[in-house]
N, C-alpha and C. Protein backbone atom coordinates (compact mmCIF):
# COMPACT_ATOMS: atom_id res chain seq x y z
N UNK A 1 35.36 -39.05 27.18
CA UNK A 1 35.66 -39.03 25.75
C UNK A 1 36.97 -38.28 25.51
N UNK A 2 37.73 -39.20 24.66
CA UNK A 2 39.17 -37.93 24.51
C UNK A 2 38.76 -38.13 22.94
N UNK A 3 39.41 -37.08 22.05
CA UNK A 3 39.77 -37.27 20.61
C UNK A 3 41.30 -36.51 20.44
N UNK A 4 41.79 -37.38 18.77
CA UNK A 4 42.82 -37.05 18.41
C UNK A 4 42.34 -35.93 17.17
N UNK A 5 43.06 -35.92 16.60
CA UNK A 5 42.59 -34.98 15.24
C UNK A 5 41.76 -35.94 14.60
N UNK A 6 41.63 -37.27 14.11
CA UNK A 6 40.75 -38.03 13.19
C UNK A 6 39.48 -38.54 13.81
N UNK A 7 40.24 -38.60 15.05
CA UNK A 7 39.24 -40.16 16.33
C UNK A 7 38.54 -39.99 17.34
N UNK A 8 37.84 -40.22 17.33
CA UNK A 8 37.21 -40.24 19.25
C UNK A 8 37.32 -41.56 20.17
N UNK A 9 37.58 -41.20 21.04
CA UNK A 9 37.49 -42.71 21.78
C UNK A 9 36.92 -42.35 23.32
N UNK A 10 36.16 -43.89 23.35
CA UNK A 10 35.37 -43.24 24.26
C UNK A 10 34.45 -44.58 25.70
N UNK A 11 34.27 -44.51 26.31
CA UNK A 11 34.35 -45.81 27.36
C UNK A 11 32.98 -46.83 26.39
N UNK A 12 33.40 -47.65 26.45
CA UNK A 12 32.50 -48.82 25.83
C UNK A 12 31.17 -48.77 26.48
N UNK A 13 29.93 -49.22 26.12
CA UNK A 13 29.20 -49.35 26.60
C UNK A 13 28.80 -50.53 26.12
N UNK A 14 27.60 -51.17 26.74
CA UNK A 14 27.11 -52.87 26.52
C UNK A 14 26.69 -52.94 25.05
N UNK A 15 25.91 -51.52 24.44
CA UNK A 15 25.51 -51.83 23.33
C UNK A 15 26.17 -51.89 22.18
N UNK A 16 27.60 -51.59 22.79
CA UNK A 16 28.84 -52.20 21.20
C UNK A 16 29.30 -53.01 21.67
N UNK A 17 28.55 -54.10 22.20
CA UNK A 17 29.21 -55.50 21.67
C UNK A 17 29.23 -56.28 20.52
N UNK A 18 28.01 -55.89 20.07
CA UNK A 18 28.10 -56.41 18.40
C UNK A 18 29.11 -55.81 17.56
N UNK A 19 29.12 -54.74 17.72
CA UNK A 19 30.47 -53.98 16.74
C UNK A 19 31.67 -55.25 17.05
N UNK A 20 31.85 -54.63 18.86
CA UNK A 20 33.01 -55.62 19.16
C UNK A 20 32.75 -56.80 18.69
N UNK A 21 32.21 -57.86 18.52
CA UNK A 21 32.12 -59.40 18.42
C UNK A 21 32.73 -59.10 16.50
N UNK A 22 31.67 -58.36 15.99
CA UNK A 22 32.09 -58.15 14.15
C UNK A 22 33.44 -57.64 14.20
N UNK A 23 34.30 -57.08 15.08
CA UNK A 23 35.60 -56.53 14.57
C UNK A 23 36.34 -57.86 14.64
N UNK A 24 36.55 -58.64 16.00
CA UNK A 24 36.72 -59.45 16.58
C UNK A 24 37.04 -61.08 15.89
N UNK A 25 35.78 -61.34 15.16
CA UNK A 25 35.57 -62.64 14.94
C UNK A 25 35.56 -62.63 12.98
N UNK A 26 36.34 -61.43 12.80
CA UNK A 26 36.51 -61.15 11.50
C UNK A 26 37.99 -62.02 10.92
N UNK A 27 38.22 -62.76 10.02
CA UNK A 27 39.25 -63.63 10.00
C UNK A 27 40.46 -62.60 9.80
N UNK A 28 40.56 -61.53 8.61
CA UNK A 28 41.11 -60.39 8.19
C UNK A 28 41.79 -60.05 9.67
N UNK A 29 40.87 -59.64 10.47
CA UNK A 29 41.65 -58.94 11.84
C UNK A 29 42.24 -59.68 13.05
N UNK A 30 42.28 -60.91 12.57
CA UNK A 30 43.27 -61.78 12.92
C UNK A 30 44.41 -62.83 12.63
N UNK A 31 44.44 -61.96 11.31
CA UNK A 31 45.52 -63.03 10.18
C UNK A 31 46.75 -63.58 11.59
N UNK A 32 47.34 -62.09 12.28
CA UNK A 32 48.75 -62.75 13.22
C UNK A 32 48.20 -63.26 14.16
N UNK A 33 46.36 -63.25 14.89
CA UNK A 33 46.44 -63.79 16.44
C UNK A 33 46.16 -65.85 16.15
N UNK A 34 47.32 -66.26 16.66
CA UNK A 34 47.71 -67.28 16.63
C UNK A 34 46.09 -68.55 16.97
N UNK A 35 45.20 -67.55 17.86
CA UNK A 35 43.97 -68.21 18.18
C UNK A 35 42.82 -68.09 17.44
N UNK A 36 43.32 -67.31 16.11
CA UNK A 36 42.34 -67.02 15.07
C UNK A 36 40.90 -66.11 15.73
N UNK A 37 39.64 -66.35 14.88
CA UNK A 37 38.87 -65.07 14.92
C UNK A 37 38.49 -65.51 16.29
N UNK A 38 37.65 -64.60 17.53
CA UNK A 38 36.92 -64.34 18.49
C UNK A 38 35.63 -65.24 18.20
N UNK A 39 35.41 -66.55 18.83
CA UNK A 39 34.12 -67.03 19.50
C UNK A 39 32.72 -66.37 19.80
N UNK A 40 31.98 -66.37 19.84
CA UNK A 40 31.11 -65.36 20.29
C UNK A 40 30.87 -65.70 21.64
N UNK A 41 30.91 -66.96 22.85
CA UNK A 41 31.32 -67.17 23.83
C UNK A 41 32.69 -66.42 24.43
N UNK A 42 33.78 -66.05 23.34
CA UNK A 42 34.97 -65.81 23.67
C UNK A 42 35.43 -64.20 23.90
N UNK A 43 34.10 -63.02 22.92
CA UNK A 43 33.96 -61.94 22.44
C UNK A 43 33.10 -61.54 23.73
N UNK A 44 32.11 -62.51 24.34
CA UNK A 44 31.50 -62.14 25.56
C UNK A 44 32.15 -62.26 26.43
N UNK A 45 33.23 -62.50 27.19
CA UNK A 45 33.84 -62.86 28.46
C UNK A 45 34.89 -61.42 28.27
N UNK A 46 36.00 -61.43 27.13
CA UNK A 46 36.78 -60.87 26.56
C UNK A 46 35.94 -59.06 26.85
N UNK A 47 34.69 -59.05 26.49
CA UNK A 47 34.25 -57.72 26.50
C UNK A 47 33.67 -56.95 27.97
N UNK A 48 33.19 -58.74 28.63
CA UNK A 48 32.85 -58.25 29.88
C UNK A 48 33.83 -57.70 30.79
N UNK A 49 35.19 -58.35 30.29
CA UNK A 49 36.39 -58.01 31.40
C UNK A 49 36.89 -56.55 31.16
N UNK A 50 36.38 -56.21 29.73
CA UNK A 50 37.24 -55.11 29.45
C UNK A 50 36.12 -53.82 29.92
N UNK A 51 34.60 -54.34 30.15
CA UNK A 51 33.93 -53.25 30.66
C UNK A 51 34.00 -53.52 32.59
N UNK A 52 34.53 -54.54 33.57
CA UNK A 52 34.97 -54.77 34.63
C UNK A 52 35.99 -54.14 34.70
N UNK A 53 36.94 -54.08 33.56
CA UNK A 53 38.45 -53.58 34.13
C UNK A 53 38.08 -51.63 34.35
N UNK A 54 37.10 -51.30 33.15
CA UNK A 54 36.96 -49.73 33.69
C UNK A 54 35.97 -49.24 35.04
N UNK A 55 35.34 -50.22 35.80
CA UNK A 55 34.58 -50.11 36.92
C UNK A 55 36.07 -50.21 37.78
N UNK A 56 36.67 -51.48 37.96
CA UNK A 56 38.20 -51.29 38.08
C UNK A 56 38.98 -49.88 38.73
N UNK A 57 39.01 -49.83 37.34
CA UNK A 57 40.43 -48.87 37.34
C UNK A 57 40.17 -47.50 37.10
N UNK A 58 39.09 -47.50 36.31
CA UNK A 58 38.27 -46.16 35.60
C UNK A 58 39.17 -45.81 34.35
N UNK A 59 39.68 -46.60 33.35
CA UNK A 59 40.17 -46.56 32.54
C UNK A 59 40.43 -47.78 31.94
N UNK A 60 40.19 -48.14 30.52
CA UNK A 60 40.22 -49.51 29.79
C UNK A 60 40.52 -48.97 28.54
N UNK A 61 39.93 -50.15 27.98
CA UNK A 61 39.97 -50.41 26.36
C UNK A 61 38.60 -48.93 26.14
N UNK A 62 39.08 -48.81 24.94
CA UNK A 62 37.77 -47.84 24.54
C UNK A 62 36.85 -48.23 22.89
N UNK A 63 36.09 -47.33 22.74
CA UNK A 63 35.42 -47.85 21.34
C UNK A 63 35.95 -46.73 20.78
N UNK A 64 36.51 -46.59 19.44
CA UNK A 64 36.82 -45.65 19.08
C UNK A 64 36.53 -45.82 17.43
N UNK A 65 35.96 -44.05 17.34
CA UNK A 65 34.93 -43.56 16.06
C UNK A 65 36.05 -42.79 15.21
N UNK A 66 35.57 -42.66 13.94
CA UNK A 66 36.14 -41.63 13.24
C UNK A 66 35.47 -40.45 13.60
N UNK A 67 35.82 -39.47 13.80
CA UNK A 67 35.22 -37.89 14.07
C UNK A 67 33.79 -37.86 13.13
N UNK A 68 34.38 -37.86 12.31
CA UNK A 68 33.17 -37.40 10.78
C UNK A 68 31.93 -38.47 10.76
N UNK A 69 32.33 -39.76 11.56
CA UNK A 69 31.22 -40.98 11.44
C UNK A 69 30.93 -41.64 13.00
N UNK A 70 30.83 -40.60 14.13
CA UNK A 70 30.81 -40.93 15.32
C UNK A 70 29.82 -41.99 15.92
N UNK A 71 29.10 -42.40 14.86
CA UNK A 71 28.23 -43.71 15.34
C UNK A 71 28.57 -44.79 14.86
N UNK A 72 29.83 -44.81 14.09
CA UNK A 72 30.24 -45.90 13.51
C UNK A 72 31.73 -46.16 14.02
N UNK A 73 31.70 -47.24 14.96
CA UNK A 73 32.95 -47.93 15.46
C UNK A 73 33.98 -48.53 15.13
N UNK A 74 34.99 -48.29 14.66
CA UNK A 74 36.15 -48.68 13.59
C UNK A 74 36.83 -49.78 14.36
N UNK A 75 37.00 -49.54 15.57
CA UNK A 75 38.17 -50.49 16.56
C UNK A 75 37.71 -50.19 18.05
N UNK A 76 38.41 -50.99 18.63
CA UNK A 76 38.37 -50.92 20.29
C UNK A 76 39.82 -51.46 20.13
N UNK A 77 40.07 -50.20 21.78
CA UNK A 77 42.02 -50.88 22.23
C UNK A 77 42.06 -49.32 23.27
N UNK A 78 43.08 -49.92 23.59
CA UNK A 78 43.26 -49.07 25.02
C UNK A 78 44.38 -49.42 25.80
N UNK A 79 44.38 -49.34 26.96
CA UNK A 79 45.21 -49.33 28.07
C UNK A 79 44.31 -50.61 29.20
N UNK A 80 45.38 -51.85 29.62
CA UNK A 80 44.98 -52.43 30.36
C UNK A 80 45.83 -53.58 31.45
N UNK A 81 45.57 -53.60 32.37
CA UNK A 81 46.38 -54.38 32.84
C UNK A 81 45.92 -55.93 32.36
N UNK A 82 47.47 -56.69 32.22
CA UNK A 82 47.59 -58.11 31.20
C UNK A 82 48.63 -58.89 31.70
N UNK A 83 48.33 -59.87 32.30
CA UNK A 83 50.00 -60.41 32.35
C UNK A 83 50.52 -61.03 31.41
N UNK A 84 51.87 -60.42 31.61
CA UNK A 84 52.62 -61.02 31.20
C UNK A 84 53.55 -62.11 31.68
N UNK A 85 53.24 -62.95 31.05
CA UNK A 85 53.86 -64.54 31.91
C UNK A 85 53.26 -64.28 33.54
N UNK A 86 54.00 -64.36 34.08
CA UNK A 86 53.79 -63.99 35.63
C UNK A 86 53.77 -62.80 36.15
N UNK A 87 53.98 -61.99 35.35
CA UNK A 87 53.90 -60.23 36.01
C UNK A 87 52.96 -59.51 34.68
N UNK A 88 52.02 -58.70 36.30
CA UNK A 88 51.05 -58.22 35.38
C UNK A 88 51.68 -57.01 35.05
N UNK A 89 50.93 -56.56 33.79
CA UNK A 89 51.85 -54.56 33.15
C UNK A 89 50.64 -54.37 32.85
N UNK A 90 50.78 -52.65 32.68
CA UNK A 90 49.81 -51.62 31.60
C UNK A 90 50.28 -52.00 30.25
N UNK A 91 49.31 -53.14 29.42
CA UNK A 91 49.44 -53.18 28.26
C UNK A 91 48.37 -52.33 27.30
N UNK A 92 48.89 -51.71 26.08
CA UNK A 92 48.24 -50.90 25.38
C UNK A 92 48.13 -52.00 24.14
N UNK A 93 47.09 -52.16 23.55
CA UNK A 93 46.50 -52.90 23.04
C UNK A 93 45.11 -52.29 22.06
N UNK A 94 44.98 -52.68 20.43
CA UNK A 94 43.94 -52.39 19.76
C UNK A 94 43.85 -53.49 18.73
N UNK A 95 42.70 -53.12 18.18
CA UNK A 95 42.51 -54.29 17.02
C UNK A 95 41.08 -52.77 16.40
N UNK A 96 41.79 -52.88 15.06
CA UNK A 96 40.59 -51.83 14.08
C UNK A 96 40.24 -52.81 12.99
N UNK A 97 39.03 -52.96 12.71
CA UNK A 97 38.35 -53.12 11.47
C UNK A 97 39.36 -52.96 10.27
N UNK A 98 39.44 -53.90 9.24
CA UNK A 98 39.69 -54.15 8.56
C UNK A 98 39.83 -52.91 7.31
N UNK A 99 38.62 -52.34 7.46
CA UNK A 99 38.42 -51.53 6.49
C UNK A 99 38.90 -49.94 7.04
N UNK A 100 38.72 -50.11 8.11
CA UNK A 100 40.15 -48.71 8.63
C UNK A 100 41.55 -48.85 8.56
N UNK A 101 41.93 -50.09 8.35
CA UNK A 101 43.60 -49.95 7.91
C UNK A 101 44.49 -49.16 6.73
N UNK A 102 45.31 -48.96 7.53
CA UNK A 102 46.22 -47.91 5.85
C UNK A 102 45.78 -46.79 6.42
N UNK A 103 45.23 -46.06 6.95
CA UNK A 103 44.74 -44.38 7.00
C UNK A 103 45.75 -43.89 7.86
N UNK A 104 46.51 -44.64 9.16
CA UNK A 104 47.59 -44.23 10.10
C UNK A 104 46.40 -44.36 11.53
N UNK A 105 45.38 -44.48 11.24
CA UNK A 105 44.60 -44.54 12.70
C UNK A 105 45.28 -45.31 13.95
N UNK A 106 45.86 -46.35 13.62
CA UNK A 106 46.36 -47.13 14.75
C UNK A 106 47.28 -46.13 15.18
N UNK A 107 48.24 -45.46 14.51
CA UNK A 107 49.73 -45.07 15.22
C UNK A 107 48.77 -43.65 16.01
N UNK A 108 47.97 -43.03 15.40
CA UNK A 108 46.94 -42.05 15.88
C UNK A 108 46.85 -42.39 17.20
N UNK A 109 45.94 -43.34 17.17
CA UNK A 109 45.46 -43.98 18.65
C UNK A 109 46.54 -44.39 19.79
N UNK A 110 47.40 -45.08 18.99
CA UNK A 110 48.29 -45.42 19.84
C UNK A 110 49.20 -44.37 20.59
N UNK A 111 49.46 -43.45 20.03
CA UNK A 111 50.16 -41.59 20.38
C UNK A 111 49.57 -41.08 21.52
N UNK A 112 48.11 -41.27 21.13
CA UNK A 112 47.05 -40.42 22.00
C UNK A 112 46.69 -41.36 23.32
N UNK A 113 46.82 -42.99 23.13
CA UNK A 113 46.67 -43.61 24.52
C UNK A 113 48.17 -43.28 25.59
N UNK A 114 49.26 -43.70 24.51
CA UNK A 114 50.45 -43.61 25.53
C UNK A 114 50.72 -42.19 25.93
N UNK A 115 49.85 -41.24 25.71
CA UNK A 115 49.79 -39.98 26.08
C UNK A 115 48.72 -39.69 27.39
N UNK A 116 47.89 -40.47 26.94
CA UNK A 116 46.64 -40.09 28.33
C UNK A 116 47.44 -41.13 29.33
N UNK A 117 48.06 -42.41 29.28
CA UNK A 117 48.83 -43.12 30.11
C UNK A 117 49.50 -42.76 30.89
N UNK A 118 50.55 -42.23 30.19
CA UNK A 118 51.74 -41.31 31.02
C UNK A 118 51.34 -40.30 31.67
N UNK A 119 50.44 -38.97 30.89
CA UNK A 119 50.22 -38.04 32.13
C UNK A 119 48.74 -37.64 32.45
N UNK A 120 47.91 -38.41 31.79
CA UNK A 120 46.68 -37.96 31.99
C UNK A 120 46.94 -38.94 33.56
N UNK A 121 46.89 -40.38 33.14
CA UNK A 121 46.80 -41.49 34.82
C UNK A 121 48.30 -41.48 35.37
N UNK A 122 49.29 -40.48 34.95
CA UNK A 122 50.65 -40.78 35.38
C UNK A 122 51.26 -41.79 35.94
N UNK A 123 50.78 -42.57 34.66
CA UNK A 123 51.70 -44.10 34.82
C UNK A 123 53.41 -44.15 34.60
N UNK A 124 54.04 -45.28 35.08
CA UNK A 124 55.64 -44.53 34.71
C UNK A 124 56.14 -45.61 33.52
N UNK A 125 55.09 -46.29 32.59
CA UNK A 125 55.81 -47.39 31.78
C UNK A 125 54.21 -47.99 31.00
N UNK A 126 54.21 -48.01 29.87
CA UNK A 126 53.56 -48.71 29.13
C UNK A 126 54.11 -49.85 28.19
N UNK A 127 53.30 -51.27 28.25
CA UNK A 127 54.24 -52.49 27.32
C UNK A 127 53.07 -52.66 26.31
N UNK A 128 53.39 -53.36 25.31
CA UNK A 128 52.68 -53.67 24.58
C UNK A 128 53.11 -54.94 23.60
N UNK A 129 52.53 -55.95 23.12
CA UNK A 129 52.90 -56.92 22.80
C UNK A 129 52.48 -57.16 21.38
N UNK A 130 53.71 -57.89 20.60
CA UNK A 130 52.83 -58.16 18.87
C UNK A 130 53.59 -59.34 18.23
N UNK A 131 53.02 -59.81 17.48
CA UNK A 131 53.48 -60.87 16.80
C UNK A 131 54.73 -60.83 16.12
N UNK A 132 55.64 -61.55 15.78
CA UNK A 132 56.69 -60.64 14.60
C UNK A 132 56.22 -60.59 13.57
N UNK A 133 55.39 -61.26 12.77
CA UNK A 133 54.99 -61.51 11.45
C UNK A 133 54.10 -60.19 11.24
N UNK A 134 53.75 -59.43 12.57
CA UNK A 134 52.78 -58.36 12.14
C UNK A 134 53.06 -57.10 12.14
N UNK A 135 54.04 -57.05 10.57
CA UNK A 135 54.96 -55.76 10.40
C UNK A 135 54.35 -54.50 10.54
N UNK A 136 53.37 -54.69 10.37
CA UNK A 136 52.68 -53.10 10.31
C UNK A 136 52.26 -52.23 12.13
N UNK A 137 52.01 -53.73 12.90
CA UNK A 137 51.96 -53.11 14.26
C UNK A 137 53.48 -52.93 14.69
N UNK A 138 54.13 -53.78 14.29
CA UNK A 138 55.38 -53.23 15.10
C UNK A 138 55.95 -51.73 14.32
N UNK A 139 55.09 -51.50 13.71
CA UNK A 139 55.92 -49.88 13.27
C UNK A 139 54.73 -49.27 13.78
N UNK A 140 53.67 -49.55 14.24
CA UNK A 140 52.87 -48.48 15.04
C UNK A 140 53.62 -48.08 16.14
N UNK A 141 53.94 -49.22 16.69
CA UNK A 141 54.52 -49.13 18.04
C UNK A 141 55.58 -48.26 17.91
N UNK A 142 56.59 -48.50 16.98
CA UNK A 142 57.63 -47.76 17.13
C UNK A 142 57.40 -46.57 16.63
N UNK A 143 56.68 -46.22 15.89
CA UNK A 143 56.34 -44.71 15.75
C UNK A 143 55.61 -44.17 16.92
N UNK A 144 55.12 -44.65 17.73
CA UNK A 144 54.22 -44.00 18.96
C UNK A 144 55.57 -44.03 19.54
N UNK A 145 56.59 -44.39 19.53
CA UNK A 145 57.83 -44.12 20.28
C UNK A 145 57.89 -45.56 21.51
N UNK A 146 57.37 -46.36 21.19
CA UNK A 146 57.44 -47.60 21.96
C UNK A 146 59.32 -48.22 21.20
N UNK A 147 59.62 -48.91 22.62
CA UNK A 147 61.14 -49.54 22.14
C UNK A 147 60.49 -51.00 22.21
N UNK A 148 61.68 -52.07 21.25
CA UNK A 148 61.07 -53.28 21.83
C UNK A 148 62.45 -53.75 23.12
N UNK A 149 62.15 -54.04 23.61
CA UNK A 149 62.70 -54.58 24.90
C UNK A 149 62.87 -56.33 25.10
N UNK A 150 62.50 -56.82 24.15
CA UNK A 150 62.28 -58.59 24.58
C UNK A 150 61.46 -59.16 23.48
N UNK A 151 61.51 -60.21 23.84
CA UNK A 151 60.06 -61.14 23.95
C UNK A 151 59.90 -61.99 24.97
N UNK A 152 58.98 -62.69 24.70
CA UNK A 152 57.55 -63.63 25.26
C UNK A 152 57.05 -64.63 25.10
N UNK A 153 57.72 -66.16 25.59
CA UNK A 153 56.70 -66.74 24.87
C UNK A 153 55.29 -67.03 25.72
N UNK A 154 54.73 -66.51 25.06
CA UNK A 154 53.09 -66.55 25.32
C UNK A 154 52.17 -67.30 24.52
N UNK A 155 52.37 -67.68 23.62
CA UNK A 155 52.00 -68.70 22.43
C UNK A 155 52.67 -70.11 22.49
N UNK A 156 52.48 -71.08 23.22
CA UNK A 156 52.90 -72.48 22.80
C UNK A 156 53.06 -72.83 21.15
N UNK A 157 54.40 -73.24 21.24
CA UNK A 157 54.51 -73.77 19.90
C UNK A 157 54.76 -72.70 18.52
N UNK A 158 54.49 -71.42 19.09
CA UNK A 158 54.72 -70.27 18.15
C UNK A 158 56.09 -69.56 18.44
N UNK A 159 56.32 -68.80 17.13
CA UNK A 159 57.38 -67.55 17.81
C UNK A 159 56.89 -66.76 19.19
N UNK A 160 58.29 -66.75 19.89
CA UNK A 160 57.96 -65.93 20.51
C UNK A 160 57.51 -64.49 20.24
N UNK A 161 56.58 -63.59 21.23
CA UNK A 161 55.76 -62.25 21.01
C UNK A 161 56.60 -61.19 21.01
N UNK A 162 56.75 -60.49 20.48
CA UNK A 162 58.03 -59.38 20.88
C UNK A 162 57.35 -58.63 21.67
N UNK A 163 58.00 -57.98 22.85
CA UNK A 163 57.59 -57.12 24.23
C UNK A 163 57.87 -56.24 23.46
N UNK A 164 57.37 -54.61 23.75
CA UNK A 164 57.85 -53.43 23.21
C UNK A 164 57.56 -52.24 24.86
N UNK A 165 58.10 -50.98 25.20
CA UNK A 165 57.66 -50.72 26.10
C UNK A 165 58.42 -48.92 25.95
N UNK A 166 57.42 -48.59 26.65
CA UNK A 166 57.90 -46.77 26.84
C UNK A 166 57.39 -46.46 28.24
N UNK A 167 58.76 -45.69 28.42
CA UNK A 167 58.44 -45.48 29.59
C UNK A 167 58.61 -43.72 29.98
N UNK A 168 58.04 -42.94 31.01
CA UNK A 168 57.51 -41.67 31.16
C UNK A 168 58.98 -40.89 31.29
């Protein structure tokens, strides 16, 4: 379990998958993902990999609480390896509930992952990827001190993804 001043975050376990599937398959929390809401076939594979990747690596995506409401799960996101096109990276990655937006939690989270990244697992580079249309993550990013570096196309037929990346 790490916390920031607002948040806790903390290794997923099987029994927030329902949280996960409701954050997920919420239309709201996917206005920019080009593949729209999470499947519930799609929320199960998606969750199994992300509880495989911490048997893995011993570090993933996490579930993360508000302090004051620690049984209630706002978002999952974390640190994970993702390829990109043909080369895989440590991508940092979240998606929060709808109804936690606006408070600053994302740039919160995002501070406190590219922080346990760099020197908690002394990684030497974190990327992270976002839509352009999704103004509000690309200023998370850049307030967690992420640069953008590129893009991506990773979306057929869409804008390309803008790459963003910090490195130690």
């Amino acid at each position: 379990m790490i916390a920031t001043e607002r948040l806790i975050v903390r290794r997923p376990a099987k029994e927030d998958f329902e949280k996960f599937f409701e954050i997920n398959h919420d239309p709201q929390t996917n206005i920019y993902n080009p593949g729209g809401p999470m499947s519930f076939e799609k929320a199960e594979s998606t969750f199994a990999r992300m509880l495989d990747h911490w048997e893995i690596h011993n570090f993933g995506g996490w579930a993360i609480v508000e302090k004051d409401h620690p049984d209630n799960i706002i978002g999952f996101g974390g640190l994970s390896y993702k390829l990109y096109g043909e080369e895989e990276k440590l991508n940092l990655g979240y998606r929060f509930a709808s109804r936690a937006w606006g408070k600053g939690y994302a740039t919160e989270f995002a501070k406190k992952a590219i922080e346990y990244g760099l020197n908690e697992k002394n990684k030497e580079e974190i990327f992270a990827i976002v839509r352009p249309s999704n103004i509000a993550s690309v200023k998370v990013l850049e307030k967690a001190g992420m640069i953008r570096i590129g893009t991506l196309n990773d979306v057929p037929g869409q804008p390309e993804s803008l790459v963003y990346r910090i490195q130690k």
